[in-house]
Protein backbone atom coordinates (compact mmCIF):
# COMPACT_ATOMS: atom_id res chain seq x y z
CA UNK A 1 17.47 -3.15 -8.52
CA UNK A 2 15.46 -3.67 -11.37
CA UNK A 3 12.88 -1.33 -13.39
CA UNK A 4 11.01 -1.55 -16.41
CA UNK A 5 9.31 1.61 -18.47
CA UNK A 6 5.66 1.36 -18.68
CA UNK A 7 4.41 0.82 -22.13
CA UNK A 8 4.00 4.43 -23.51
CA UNK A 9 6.14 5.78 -20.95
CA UNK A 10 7.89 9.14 -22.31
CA UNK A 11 11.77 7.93 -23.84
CA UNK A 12 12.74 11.77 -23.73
CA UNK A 13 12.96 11.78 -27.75
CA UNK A 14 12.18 14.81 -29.19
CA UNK A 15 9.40 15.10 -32.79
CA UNK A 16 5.76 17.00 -32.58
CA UNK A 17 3.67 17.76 -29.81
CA UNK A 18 2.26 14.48 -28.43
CA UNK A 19 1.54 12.64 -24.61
CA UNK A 20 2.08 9.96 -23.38
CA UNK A 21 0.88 8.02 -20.39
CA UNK A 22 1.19 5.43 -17.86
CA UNK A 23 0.00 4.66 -14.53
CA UNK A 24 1.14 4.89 -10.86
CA UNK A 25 -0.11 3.85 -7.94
CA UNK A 26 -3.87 3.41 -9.92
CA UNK A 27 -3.57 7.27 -10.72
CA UNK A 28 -2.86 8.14 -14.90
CA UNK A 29 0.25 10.07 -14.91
CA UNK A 30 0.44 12.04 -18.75
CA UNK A 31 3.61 13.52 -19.47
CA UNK A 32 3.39 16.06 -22.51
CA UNK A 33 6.08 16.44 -24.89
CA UNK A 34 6.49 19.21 -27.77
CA UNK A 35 8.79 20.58 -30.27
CA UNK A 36 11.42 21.71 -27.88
CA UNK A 37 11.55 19.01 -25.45
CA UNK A 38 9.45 18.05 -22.71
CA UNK A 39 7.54 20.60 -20.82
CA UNK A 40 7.79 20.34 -16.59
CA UNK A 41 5.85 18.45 -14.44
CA UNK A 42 4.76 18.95 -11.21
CA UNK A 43 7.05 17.34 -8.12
CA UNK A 44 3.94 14.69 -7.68
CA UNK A 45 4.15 13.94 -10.83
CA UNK A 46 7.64 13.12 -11.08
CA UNK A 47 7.61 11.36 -8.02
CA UNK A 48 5.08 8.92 -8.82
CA UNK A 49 6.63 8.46 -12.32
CA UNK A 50 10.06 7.37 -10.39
CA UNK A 51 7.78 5.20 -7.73
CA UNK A 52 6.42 3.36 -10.59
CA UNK A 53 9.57 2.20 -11.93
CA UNK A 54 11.37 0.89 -8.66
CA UNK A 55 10.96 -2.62 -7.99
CA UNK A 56 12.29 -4.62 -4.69
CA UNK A 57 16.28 -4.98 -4.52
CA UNK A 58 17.49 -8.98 -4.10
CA UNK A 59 17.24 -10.40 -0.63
CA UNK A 60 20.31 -11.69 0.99
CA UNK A 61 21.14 -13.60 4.22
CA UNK A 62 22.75 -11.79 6.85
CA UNK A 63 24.05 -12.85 10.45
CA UNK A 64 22.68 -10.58 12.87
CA UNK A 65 26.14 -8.93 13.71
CA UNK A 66 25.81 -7.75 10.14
CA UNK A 67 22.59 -6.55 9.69
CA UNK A 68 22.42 -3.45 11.25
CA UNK A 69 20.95 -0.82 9.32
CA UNK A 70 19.49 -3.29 6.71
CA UNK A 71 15.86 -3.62 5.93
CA UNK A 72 14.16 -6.49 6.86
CA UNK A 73 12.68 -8.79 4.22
CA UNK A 74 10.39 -11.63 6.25
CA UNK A 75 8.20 -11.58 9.30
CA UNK A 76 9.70 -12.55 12.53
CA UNK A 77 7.60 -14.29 15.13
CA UNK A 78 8.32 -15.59 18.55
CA UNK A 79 9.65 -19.15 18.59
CA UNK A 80 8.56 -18.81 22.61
CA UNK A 81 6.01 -17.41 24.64
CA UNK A 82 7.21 -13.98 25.71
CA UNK A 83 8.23 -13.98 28.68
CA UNK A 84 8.32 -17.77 28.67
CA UNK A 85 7.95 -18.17 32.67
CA UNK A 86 6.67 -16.05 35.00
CA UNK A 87 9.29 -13.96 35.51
CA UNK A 88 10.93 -11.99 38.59
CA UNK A 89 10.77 -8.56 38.05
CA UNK A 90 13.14 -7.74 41.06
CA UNK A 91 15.77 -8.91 43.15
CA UNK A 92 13.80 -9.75 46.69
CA UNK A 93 12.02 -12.45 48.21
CA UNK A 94 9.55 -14.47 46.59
CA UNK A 95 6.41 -15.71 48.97
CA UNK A 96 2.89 -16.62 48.93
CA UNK A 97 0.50 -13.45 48.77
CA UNK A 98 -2.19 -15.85 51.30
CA UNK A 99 0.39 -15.43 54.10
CA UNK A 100 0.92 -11.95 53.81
CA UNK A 101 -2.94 -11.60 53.95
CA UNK A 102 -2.96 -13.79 56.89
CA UNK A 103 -0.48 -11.33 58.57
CA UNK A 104 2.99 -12.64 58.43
CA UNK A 105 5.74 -10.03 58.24
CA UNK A 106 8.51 -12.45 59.20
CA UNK A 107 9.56 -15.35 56.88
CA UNK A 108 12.38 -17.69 57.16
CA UNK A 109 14.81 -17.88 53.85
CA UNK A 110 14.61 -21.61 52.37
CA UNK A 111 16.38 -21.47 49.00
CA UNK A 112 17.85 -19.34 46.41
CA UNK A 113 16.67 -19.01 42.89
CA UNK A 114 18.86 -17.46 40.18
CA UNK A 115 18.30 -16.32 36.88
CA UNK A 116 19.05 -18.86 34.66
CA UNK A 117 18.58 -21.90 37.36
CA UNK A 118 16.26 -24.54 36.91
CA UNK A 119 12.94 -23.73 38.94
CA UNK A 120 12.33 -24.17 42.60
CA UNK A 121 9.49 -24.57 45.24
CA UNK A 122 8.52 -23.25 48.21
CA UNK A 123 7.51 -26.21 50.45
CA UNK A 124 6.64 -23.99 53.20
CA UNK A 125 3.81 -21.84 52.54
CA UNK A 126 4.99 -19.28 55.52
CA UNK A 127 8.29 -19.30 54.22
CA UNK A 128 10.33 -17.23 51.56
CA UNK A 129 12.86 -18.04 48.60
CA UNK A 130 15.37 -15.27 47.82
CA UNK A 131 14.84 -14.46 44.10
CA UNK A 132 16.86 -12.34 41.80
CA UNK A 133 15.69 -10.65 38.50
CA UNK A 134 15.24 -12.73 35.66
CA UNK A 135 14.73 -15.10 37.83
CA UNK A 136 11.73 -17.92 36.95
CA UNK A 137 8.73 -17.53 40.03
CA UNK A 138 9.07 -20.51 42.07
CA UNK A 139 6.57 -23.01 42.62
CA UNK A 140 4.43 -22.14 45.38
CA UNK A 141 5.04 -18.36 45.14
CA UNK A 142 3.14 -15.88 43.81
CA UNK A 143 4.44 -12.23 45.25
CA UNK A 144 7.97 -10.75 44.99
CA UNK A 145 8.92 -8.34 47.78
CA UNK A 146 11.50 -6.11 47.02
CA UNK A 147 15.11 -6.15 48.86
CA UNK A 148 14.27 -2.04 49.61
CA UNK A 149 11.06 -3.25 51.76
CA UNK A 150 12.27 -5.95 54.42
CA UNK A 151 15.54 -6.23 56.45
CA UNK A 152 17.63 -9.57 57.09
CA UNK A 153 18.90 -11.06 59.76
CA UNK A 154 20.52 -14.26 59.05
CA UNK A 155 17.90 -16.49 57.19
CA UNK A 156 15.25 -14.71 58.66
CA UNK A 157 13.89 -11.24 56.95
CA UNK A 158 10.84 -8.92 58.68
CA UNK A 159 9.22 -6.93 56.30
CA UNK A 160 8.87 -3.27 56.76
CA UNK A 161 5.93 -1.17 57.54
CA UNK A 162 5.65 -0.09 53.85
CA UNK A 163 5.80 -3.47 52.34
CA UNK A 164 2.64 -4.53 50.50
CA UNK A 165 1.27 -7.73 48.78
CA UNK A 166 -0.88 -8.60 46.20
CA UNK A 167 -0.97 -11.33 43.75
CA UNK A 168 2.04 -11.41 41.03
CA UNK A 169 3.68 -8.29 42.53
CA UNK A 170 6.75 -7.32 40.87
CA UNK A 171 6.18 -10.54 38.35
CA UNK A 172 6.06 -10.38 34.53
CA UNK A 173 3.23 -12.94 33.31
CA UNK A 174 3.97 -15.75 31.02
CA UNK A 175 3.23 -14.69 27.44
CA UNK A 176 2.22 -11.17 28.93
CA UNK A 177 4.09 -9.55 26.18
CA UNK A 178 2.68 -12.18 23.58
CA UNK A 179 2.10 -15.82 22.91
CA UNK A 180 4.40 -18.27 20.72
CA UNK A 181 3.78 -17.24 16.86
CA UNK A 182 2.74 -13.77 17.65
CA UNK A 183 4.52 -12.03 14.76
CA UNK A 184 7.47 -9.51 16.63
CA UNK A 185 8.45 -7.61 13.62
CA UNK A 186 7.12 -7.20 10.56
CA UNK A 187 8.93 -6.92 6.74
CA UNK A 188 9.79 -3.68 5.61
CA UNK A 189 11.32 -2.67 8.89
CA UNK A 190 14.54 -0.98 9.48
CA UNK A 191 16.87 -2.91 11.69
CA UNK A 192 18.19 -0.82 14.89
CA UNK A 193 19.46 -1.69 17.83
CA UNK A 194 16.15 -2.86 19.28
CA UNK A 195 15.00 -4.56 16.05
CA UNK A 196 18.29 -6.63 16.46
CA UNK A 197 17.03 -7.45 20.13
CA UNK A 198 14.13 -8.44 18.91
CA UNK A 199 15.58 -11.09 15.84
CA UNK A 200 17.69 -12.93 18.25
CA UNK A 201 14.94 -12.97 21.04
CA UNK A 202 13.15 -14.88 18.34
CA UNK A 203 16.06 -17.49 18.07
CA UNK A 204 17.21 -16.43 14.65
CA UNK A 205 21.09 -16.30 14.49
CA UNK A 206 20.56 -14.56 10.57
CA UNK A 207 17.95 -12.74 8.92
CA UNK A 208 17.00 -12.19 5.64
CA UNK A 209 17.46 -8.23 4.79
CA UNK A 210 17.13 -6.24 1.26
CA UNK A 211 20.94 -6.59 -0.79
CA UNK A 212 22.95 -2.60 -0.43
CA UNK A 213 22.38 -0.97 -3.78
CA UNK A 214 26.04 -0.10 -5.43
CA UNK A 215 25.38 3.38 -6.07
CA UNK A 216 27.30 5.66 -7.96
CA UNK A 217 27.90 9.02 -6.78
CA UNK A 218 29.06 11.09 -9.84
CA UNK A 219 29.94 15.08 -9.92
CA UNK A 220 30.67 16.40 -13.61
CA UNK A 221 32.03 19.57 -14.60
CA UNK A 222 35.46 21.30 -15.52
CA UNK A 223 35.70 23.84 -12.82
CA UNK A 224 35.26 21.70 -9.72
CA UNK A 225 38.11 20.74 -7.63
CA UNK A 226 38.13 18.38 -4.63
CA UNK A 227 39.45 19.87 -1.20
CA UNK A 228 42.74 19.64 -0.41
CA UNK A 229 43.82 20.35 -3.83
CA UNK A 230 45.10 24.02 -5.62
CA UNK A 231 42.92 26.11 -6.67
CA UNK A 232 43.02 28.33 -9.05
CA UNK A 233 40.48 31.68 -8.83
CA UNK A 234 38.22 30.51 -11.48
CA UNK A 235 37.28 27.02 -10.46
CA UNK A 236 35.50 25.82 -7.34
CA UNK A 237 35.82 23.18 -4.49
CA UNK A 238 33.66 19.79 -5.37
CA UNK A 239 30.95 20.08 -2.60
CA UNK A 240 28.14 18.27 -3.67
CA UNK A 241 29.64 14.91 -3.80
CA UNK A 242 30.20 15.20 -0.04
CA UNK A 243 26.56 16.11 0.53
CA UNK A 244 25.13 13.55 -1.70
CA UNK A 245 27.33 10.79 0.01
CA UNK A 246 26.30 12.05 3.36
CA UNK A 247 23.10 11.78 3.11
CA UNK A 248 22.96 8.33 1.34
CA UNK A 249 24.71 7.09 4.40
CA UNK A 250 22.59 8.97 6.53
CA UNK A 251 20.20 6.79 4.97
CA UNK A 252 21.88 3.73 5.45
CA UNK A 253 23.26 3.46 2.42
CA UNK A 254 26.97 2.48 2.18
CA UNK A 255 27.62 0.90 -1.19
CA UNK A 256 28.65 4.37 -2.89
CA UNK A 257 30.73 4.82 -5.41
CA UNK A 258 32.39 8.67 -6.17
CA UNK A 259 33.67 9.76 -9.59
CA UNK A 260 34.05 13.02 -11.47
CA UNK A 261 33.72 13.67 -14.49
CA UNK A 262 34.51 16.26 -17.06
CA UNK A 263 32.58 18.54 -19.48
CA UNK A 264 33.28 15.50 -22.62
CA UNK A 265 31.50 14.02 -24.44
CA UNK A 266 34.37 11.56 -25.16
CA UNK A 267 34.84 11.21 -21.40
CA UNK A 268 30.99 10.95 -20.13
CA UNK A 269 30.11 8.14 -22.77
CA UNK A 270 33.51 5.61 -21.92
CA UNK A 271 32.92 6.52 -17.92
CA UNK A 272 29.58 6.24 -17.66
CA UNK A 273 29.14 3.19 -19.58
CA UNK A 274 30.72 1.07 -17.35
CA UNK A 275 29.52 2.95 -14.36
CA UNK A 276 25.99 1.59 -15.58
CA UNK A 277 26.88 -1.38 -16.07
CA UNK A 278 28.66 -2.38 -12.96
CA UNK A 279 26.16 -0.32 -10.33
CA UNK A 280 22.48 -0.20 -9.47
CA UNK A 281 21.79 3.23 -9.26
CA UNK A 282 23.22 6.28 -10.93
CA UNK A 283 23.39 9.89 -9.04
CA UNK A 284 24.72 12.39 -10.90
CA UNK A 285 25.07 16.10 -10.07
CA UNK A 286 25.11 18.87 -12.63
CA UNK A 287 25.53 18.64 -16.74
CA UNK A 288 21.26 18.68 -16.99
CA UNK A 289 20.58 21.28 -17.90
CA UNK A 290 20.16 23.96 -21.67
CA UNK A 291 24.24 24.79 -21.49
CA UNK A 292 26.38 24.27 -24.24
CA UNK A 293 28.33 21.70 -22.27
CA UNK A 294 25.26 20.56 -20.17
CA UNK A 295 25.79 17.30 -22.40
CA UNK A 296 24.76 13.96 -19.66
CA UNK A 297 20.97 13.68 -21.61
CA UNK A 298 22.48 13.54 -24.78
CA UNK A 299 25.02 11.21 -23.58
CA UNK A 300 22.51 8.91 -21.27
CA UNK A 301 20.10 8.62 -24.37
CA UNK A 302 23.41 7.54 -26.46
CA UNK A 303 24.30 5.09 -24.03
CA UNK A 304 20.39 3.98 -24.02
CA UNK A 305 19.04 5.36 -20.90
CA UNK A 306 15.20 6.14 -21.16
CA UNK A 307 14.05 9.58 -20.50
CA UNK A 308 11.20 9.71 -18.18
CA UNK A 309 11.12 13.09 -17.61
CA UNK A 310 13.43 16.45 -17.68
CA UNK A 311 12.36 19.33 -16.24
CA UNK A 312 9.82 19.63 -13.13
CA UNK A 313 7.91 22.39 -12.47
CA UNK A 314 9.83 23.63 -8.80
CA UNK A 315 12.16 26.07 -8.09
CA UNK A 316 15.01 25.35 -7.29
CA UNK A 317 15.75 22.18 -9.09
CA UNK A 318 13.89 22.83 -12.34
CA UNK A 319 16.01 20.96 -14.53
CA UNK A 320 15.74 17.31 -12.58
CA UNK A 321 16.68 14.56 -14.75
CA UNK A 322 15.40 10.48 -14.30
CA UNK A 323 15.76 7.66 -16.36
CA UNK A 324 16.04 4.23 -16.39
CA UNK A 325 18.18 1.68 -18.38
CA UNK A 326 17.18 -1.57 -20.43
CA UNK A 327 19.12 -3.12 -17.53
CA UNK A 328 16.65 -1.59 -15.57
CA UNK A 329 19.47 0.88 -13.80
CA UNK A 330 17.59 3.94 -12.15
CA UNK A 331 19.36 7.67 -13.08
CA UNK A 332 18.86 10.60 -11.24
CA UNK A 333 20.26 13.61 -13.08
CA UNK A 334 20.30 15.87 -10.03
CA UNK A 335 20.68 20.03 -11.27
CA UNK A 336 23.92 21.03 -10.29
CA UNK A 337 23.81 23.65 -7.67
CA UNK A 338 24.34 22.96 -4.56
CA UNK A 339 21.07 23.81 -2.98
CA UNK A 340 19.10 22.54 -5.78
CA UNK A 341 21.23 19.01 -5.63
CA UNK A 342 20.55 18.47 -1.93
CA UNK A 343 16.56 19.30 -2.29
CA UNK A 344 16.10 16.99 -5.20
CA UNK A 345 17.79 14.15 -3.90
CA UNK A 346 15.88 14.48 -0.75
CA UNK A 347 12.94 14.99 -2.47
CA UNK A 348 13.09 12.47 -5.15
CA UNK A 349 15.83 10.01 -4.78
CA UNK A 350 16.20 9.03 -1.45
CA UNK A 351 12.09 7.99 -1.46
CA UNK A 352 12.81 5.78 -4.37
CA UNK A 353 16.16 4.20 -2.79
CA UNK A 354 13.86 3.48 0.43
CA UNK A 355 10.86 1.88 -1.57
CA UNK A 356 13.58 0.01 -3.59
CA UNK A 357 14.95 -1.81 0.13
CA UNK A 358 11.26 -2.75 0.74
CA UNK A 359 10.77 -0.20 3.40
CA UNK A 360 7.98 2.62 3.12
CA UNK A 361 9.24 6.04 2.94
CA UNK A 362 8.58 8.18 5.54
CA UNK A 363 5.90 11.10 4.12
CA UNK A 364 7.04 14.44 4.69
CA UNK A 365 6.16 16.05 8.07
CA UNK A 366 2.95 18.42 8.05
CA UNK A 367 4.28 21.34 10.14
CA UNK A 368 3.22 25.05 10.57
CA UNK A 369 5.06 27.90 9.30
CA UNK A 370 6.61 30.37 11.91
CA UNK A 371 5.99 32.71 9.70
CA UNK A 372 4.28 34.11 6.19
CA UNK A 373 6.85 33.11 3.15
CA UNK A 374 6.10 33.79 -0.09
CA UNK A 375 4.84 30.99 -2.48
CA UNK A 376 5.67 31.15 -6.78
CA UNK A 377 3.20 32.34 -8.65
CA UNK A 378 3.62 28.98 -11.14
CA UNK A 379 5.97 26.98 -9.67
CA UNK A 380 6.48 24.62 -6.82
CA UNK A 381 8.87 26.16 -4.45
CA UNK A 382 11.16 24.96 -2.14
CA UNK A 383 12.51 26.85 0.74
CA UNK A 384 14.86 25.81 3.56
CA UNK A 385 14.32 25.76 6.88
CA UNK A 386 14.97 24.66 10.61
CA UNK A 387 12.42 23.51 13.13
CA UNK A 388 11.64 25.81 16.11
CA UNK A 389 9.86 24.26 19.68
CA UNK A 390 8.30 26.56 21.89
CA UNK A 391 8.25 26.27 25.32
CA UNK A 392 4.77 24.60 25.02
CA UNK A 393 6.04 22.08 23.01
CA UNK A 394 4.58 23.00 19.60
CA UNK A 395 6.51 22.93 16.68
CA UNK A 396 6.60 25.26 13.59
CA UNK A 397 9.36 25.45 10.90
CA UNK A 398 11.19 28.77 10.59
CA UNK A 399 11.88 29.62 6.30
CA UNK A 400 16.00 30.16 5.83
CA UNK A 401 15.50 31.16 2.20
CA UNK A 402 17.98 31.25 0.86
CA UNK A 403 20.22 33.97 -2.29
CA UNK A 404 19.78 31.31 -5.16
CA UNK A 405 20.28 27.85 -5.70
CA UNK A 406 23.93 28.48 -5.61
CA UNK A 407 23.75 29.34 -1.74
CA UNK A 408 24.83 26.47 -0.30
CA UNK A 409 26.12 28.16 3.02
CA UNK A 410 22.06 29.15 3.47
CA UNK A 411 21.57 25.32 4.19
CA UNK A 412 23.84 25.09 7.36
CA UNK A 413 21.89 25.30 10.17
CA UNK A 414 18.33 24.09 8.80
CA UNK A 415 16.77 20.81 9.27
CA UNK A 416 14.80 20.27 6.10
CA UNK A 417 13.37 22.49 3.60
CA UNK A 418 9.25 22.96 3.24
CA UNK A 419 7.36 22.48 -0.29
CA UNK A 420 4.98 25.75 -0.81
CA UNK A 421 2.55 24.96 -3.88
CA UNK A 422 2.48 27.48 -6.59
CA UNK A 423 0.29 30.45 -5.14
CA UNK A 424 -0.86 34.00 -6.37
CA UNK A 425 0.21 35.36 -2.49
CA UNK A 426 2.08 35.34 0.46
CA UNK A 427 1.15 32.13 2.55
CA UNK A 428 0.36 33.04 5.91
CA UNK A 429 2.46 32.06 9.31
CA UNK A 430 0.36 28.88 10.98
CA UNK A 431 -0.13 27.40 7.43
CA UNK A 432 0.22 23.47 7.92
CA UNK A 433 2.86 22.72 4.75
CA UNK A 434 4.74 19.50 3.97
CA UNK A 435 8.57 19.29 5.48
CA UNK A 436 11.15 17.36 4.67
CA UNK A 437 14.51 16.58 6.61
CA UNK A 438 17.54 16.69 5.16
């Protein structure tokens, strides 16, 4: 993955009061800077400042055994017309639809024609060729009577009284489901199973797909310790590293990388220098924000990571870090509790990983609230929640706020969280917001 900073994109570096600006997406993003740092933006703000520094990862070959879950990175058209034949839809007889409307009900059996087989013909126009599914129509033939509707005797069959005609009955057209060259799939897609189906359909036995990114997964802080280990009363178990992994390979992304990291300078510089240099993507989890040992800016700007922005104007998550390296390295600098780690990378990294495959991320969902949840008075706000159908069908999203950004036990159970805009009230149950699932 590569990125570049705009010209007059923000480094991060403090001095006076000044802005700077750059565009995304033809919109003029300004980022204001002062005395004291940089002042927050809004989450669409930040967003389109990471969306304008991810480019497309490398392409690589893959055999379609191995390319599940990859995103595709050319057009695939049909090498064939689709179906290529007319095609049996059924196991049953196949017959000429002019008998039938001359009143035969009894036909004689005079050949067999598999799936797979070359094709056959029906040289008597009151007779019948068995046919099985799959099967190429026979010469001659142009209706397919199902096994259910006739009885056999022999080589003889009788239809029954429900049996019915009509021309191509129970037969898939030639090219019905599109014509040679018709493009199947287009790039940008994700490949599941029926993707896959529809690649080797197309006679491809590999397909070009977007290169993993080697991410780095990276937890810092003294007092965490991973499970399965003793603990002492004043430290805690090393959650977020779980949940970030998770949902990167929820994601379909599986080149991840875990580390953690302690409160030092010393330690932050040596690690996460060659962390940089040997991965695409950086995703670290605490150390971002005004503590005396929140030291990973400081470090990130000593180990010449650009500063695009720190601080966004949301709650939780306020202190949301990104930057980019002269190596063009992306950095996410997620806050680091638990509940404000999850939201941001859903909200900010995950897009960004998705653009940087080729594929488009998926917008959030617009979904009414179940009921009235109060909005901050300044700040975006993001509250948890879990998706409720009623017996009608309809959907609404039910708010699982939660006791602070520390509450990570609030998030079991919920399917996303929604974004609330900054607001002076109360926003009212059967307001249409934005969702996003986890």
């Amino acid at each position: 993955m590569t990125a570049t900073r705009p010209p007059g994109a923000p480094d991060g570096t403090g001095g006076r009061a000044d802005s700077r600006r750059y565009t995304a997406g033809g919109d003029e993003i300004r980022i204001r800077r002062r005395q004291r740092g940089p002042t927050s933006i809004t989450p669409q703000k930040a967003e389109a400042a990471i969306a304008a520094l991810v480019t497309a990862l490398p392409v690589e070959p893959r055999p379609l055994a191995a390319a599940l879950g990859g995103t595709l990175r050319q057009d695939v058209f049909a090498e064939r017309d689709n179906p290529p034949f007319d095609r049996v839809c059924m196991d049953g007889i196949a017959v000429a639809n002019r008998a039938l409307e001359r009143g035969h009900r009894s036909f004689r059996i005079t050949g067999l024609q598999r799936a797979g087989t070359e094709p056959t013909t029906l040289a008597d126009p009151d007779g019948a060729i068995e046919v099985m599914t799959g099967a190429v129509l026979p010469a001659g033939t142009d209706c397919v009577i199902p096994v259910e509707e006739y009885e056999q005797v022999g080589d003889r069959v009788t239809l029954r009284g429900e049996a019915q005609g009509g021309t191509y009955r129970n037969v898939q057209r030639r090219g019905s489901d599109g014509p040679r060259g018709t493009r199947m799939l287009r790039a940008g897609v994700r490949l599941g199973a029926p993707e896959l189906a529809v690649v080797a359909s197309a006679g491809l036995a590999q397909v070009e797909i977007s290169r993993q990114p080697a991410i780095a997964v990276v937890s810092t802080g003294d007092e965490l310790i991973d499970p399965g280990r003793p603990i002492a009363d004043h430290q805690v178990r090393r959650s977020n590293a779980y949940a970030i992994a998770a949902a990167l390979r929820a994601h379909g992304f599986e080149r991840l990388h875990d580390d953690h990291l302690l409160d030092d300078a010393v330690q932050l510089r040596e690690r996460l220098a060659r962390i940089l240099a040997e991965h695409d993507v950086l995703v670290l989890s605490g150390g971002v924000s005004k503590g005396k040992f929140d030291l990973v800016p400081e470090v990130l700007r000593e180990l010449g990571v650009r500063e695009v922005f720190h601080r966004v104007a949301q709650r939780p998550g306020m202190p949301m870090w990104f930057g980019t390296t002269g190596a063009g390295r992306l950095v996410f600098g997620l806050p680091g509790n638990p509940v404000s780690t999850l939201i941001c990378l859903v909200r900010y990294a995950l897009p960004a990983l998705t653009a940087a495959t080729g594929a488009t991320p998926a917008p959030p969902e617009p979904i009414a609230l179940a009921a009235a949840t109060r909005a901050h008075r300044a700040l975006a706000l993001f509250v948890p929640a879990r998706v409720q159908t009623a017996a009608d069908g309809s959907r609404r999203v039910v708010p699982h706020a939660t006791s602070g950004s520390g509450d990570f036990l609030g998030l079991a159970g919920t399917d996303g969280f929604v974004e609330l805009a900054p607001a002076p009230a109360d926003v009212a149950a059967g307001t249409v917001v934005p969702f996003y699932r986890w």
